[in-house]
N, C-alpha and C. Protein backbone atom coordinates (compact mmCIF):
# COMPACT_ATOMS: atom_id res chain seq x y z
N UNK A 1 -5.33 13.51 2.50
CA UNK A 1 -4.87 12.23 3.00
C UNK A 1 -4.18 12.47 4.33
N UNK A 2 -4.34 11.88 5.27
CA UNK A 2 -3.51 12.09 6.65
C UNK A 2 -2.56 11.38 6.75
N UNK A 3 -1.69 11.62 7.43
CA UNK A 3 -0.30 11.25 7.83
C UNK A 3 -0.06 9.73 7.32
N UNK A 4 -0.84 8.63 7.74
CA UNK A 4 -0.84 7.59 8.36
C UNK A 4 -1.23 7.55 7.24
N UNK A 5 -1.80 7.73 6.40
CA UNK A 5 -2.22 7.26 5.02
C UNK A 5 -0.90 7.32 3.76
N UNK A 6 -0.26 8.50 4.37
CA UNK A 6 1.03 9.19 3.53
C UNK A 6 2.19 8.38 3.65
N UNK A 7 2.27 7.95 5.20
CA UNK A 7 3.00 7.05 5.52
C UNK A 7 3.07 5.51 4.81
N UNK A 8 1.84 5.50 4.55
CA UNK A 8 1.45 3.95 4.24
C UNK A 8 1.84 3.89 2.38
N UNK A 9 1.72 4.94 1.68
CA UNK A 9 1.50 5.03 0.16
C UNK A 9 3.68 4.91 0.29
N UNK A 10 3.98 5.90 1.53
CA UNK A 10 5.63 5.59 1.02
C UNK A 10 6.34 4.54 1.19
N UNK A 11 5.73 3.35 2.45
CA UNK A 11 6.28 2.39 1.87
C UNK A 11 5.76 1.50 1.39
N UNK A 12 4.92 1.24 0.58
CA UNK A 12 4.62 0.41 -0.37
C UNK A 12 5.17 0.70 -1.57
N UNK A 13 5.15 2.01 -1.79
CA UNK A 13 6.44 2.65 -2.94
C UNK A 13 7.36 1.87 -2.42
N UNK A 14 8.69 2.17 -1.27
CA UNK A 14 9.66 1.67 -1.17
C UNK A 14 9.28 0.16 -1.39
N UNK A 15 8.59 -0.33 -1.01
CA UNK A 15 8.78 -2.26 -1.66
C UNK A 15 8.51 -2.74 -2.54
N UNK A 16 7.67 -1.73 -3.14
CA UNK A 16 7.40 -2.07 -4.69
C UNK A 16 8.73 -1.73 -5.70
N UNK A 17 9.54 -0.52 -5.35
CA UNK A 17 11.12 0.16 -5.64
C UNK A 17 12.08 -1.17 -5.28
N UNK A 18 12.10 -1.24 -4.44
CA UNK A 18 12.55 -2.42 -3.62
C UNK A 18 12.84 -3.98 -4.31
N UNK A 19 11.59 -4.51 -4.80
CA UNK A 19 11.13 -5.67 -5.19
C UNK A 19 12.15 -5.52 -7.03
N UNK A 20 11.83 -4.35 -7.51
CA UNK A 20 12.02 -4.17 -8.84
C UNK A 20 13.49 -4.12 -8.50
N UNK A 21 13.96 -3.26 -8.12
CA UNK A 21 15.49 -3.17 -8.14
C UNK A 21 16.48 -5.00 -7.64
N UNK A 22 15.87 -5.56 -6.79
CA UNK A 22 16.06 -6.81 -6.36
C UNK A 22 15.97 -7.41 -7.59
N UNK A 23 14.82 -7.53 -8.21
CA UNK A 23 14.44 -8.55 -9.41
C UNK A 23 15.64 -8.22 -10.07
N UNK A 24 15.51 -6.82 -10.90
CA UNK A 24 16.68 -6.34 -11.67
C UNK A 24 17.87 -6.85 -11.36
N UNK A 25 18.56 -6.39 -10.05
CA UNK A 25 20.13 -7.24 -10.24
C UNK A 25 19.95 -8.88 -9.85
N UNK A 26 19.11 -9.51 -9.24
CA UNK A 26 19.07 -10.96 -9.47
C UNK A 26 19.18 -11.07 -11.09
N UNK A 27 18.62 -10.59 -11.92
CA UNK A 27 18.48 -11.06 -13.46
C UNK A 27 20.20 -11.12 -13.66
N UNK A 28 20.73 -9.63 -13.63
CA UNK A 28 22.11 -10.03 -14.06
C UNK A 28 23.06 -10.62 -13.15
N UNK A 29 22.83 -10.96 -12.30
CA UNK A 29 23.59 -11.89 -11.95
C UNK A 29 23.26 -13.66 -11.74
N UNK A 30 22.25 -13.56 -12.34
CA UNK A 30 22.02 -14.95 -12.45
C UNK A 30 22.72 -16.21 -12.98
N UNK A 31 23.15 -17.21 -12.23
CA UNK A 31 23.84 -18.09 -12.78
C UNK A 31 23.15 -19.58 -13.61
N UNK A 32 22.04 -18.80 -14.01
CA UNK A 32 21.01 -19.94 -14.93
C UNK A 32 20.83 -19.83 -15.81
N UNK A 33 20.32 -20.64 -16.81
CA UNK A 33 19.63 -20.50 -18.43
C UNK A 33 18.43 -19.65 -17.92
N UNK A 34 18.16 -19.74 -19.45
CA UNK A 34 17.21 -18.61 -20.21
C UNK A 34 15.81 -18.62 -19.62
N UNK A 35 15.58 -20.54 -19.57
CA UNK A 35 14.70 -21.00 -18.81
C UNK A 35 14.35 -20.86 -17.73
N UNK A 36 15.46 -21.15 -17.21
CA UNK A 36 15.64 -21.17 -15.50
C UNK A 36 14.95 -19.68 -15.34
N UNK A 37 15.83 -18.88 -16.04
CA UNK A 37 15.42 -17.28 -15.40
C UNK A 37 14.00 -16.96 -15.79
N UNK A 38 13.38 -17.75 -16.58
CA UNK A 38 12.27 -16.81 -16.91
C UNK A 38 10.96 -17.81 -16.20
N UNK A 39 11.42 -19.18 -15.82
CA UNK A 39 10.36 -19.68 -14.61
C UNK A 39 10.43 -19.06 -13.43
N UNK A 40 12.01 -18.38 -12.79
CA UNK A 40 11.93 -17.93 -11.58
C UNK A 40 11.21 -16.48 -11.84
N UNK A 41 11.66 -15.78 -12.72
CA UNK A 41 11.05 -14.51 -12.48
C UNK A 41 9.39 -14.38 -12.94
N UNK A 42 8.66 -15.23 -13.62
CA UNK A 42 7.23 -15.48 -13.43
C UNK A 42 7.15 -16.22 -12.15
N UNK A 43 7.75 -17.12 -11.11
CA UNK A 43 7.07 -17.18 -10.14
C UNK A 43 7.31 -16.10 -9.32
N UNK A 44 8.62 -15.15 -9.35
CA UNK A 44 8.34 -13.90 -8.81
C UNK A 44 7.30 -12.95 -8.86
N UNK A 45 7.23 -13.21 -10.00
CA UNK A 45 5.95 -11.96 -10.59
C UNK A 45 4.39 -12.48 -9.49
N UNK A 46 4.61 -13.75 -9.39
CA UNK A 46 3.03 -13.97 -8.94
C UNK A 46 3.19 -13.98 -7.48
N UNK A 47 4.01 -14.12 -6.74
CA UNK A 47 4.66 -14.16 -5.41
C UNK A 47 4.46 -12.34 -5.46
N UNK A 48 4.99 -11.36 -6.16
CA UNK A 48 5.05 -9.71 -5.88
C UNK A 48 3.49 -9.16 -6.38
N UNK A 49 2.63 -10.06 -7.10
CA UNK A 49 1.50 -10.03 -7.20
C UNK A 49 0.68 -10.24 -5.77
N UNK A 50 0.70 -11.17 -5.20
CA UNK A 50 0.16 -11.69 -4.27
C UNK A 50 0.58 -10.25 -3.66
N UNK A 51 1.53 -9.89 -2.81
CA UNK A 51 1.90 -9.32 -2.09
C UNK A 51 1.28 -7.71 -2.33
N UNK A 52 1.37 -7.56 -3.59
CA UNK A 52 0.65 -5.98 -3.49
C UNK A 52 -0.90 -5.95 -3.03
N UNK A 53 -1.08 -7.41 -3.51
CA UNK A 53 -3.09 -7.08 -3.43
C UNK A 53 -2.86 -7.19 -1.76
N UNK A 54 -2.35 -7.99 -1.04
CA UNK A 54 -2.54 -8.44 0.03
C UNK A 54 -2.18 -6.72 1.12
N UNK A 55 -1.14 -5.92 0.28
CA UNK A 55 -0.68 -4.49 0.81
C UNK A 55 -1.86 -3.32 0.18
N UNK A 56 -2.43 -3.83 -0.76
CA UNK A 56 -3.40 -2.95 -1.25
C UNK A 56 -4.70 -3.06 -0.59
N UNK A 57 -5.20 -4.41 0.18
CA UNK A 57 -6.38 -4.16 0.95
C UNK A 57 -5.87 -3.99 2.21
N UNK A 58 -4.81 -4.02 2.89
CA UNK A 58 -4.12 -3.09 3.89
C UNK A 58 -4.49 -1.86 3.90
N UNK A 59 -3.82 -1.00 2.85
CA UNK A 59 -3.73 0.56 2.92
C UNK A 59 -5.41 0.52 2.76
N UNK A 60 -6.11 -0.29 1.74
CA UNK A 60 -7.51 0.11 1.62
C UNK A 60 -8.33 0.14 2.87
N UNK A 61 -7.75 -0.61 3.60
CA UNK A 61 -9.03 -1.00 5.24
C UNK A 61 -8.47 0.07 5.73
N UNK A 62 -7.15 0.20 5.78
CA UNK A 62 -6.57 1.41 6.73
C UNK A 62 -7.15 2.89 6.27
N UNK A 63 -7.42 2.84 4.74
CA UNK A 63 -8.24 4.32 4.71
C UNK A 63 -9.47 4.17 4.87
N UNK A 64 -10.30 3.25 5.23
CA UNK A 64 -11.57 3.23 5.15
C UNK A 64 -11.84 3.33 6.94
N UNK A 65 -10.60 2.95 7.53
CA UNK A 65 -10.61 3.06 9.15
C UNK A 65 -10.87 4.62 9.47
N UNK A 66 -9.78 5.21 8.91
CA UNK A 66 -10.03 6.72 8.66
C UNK A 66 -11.10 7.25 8.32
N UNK A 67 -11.30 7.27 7.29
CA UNK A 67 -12.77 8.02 6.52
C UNK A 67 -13.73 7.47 7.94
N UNK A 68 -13.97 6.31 8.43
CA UNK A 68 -15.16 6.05 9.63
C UNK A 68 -14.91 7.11 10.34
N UNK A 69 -13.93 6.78 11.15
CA UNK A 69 -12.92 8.00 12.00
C UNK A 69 -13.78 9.49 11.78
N UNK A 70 -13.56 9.94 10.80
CA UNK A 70 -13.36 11.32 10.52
C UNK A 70 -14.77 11.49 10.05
N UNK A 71 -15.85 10.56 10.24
CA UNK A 71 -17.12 10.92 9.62
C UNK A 71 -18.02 11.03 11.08
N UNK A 72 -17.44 9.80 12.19
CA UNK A 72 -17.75 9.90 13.43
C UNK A 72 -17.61 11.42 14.21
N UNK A 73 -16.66 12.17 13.60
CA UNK A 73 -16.06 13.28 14.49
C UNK A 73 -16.50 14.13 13.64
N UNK A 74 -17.22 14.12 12.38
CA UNK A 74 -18.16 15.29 12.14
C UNK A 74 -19.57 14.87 12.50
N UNK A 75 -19.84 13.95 12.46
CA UNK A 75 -21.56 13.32 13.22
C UNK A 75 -21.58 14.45 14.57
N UNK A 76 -20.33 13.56 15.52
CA UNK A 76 -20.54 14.60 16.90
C UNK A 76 -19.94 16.02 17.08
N UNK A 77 -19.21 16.77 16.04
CA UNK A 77 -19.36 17.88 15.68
C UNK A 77 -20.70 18.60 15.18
N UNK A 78 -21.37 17.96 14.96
CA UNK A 78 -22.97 18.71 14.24
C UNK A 78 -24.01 18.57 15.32
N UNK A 79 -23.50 17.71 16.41
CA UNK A 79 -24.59 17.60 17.86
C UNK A 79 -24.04 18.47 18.48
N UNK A 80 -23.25 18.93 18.70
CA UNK A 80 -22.64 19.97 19.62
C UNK A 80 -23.45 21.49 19.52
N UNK A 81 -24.09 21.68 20.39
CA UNK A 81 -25.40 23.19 20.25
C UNK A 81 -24.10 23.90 20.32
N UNK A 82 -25.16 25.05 19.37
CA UNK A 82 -24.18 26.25 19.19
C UNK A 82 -24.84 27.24 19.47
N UNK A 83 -23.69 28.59 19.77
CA UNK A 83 -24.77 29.88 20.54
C UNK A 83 -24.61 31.06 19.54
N UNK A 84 -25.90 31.29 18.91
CA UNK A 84 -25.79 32.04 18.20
C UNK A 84 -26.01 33.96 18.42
N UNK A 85 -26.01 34.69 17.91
CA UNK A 85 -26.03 35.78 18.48
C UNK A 85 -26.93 36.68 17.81
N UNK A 86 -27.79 37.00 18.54
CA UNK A 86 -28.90 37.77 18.29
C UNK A 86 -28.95 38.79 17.98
């Protein structure tokens, strides 16, 4: 995986870390019923849903930018004559 790919997997960790730890202390400190908390945190859930798929075909285009990348630069690595020795 290259840099930029490594880069990309750590923060989506951090906001996915992020998102959970947020949810978590919103819960206890919530100043609502039982109800209240459990409509807000299912519309959270589909709001942090949205958001991963929308970060998951991110990182996905971004590795597929790569893999082109790196398939281009062995294509014109294999045209490049070589001198062999007799």
């Amino acid at each position: 995986m290259s840099d930029q790919g490594r880069q990309a997997a750590k923060v989506a960790a951090l906001v996915a870390g992020g998102a959970v730890i947020g949810a978590g202390i919103g819960l206890l400190f919530a100043p609502q019923t039982g109800a209240e908390t459990r409509r807000y945190v299912g519309r959270y859930a589909k709001k942090a849903q949205l958001q991963a798929t929308r970060l998951s075909r991110t990182v996905q285009s971004g590795v597929k930018e790569v893999m082109d990348r790196s398939k281009s630069l062995v294509r014109k690595d294999d045209q490049i004559p070589r001198i062999e020795a007799a």
